[in-house]
Protein backbone atom coordinates (compact mmCIF):
# COMPACT_ATOMS: atom_id res chain seq x y z
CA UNK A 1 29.12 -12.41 -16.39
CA UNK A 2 26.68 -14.01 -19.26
CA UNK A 3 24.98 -16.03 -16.57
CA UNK A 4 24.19 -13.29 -14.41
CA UNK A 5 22.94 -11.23 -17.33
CA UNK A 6 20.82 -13.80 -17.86
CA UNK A 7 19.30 -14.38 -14.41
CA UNK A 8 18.58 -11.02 -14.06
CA UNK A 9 16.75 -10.84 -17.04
CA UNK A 10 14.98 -13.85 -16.24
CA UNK A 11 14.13 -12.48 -12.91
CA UNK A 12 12.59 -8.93 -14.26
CA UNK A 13 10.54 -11.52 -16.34
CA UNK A 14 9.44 -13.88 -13.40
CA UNK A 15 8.11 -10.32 -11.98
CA UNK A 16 10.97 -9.47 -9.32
CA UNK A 17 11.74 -6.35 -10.36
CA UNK A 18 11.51 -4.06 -7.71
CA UNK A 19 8.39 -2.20 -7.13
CA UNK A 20 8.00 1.38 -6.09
CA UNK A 21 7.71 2.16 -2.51
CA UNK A 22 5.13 3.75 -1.12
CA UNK A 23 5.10 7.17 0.47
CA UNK A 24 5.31 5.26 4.49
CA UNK A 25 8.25 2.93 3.39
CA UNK A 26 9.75 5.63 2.25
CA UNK A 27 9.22 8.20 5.10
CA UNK A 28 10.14 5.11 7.41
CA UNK A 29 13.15 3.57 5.75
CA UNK A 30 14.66 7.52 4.83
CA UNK A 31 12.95 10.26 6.23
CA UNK A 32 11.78 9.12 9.84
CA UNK A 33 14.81 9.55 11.56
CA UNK A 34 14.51 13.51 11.75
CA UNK A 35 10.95 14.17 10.64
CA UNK A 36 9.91 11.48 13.60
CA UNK A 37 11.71 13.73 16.06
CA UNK A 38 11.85 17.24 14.71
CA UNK A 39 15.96 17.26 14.18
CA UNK A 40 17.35 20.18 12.79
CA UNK A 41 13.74 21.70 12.44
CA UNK A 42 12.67 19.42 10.32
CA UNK A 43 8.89 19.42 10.55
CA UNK A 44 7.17 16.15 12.56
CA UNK A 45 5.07 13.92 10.66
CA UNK A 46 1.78 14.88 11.31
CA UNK A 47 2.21 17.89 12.99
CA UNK A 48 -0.58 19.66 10.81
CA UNK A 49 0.83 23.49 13.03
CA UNK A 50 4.77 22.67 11.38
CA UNK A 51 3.60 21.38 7.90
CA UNK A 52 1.01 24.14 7.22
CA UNK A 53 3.11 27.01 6.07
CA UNK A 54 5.48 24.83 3.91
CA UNK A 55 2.17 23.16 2.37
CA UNK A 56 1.14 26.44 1.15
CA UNK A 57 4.23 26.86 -0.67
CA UNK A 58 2.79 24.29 -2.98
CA UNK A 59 3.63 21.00 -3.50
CA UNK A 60 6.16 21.91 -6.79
CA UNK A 61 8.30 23.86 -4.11
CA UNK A 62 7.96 21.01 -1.69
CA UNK A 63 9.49 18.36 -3.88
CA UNK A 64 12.42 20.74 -5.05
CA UNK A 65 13.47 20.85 -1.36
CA UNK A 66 12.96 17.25 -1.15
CA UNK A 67 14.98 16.35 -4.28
CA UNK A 68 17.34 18.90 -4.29
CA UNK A 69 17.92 19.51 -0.33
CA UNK A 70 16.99 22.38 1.94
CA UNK A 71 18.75 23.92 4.36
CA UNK A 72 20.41 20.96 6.74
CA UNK A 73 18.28 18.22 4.29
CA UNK A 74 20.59 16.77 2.11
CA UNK A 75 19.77 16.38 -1.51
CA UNK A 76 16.73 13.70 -1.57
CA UNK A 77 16.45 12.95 2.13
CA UNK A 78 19.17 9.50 2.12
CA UNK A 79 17.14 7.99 -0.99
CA UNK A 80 19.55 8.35 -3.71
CA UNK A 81 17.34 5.80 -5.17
CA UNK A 82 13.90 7.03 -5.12
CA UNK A 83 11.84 8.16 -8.31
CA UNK A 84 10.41 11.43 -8.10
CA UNK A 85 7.20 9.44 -7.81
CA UNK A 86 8.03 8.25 -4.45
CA UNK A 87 9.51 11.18 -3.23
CA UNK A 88 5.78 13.06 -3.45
CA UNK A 89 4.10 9.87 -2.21
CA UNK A 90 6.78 10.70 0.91
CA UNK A 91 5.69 14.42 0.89
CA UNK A 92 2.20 13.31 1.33
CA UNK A 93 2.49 10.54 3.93
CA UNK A 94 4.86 12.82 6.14
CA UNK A 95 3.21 16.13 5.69
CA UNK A 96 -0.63 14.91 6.11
């Protein structure tokens, strides 16, 4: 148990610590599979038409439903591990 202690702080030191994602590996590793398609209503990437009225909600009530689920989203799309950080980069990559 010491050892691994040790490596891992020995690997945050050598610089492996993870970095953040951006808002595209997120979108593609945890949102793509129903914003790509339009499951469940979920709004298409891109699709400027879908996005618009949820955009002018504002981007505070945009990353509530994002981190805390809307409707058939669950609770921060599948990334139990993103920071709110990358969450909003994900807003922004899928919605624009």
């Amino acid at each position: 148990m010491k050892k691994l202690a040790i490596l891992a702080v020995l690997m945050g030191a050598a610089g492996f610590a993870s970095a953040a994602m951006t808002g595209e590996q997120v979108y593609n590793m945890h949102c793509a599979a129903c914003h790509s398609s339009g499951v469940m209503g979920a709004p298409k990437h891109g699709d400027k038409a879908a996005w618009a009225p949820r955009l002018k909600q504002g981007a505070a009530v945009l990353f509530q439903h994002a981190k805390n689920g809307y409707k058939t989203m669950p609770a921060m799309g599948t990334c139990s591990e993103c920071t709110d950080a990358e969450l909003k980069a994900a807003i922004q990559y899928n919605s624009h």
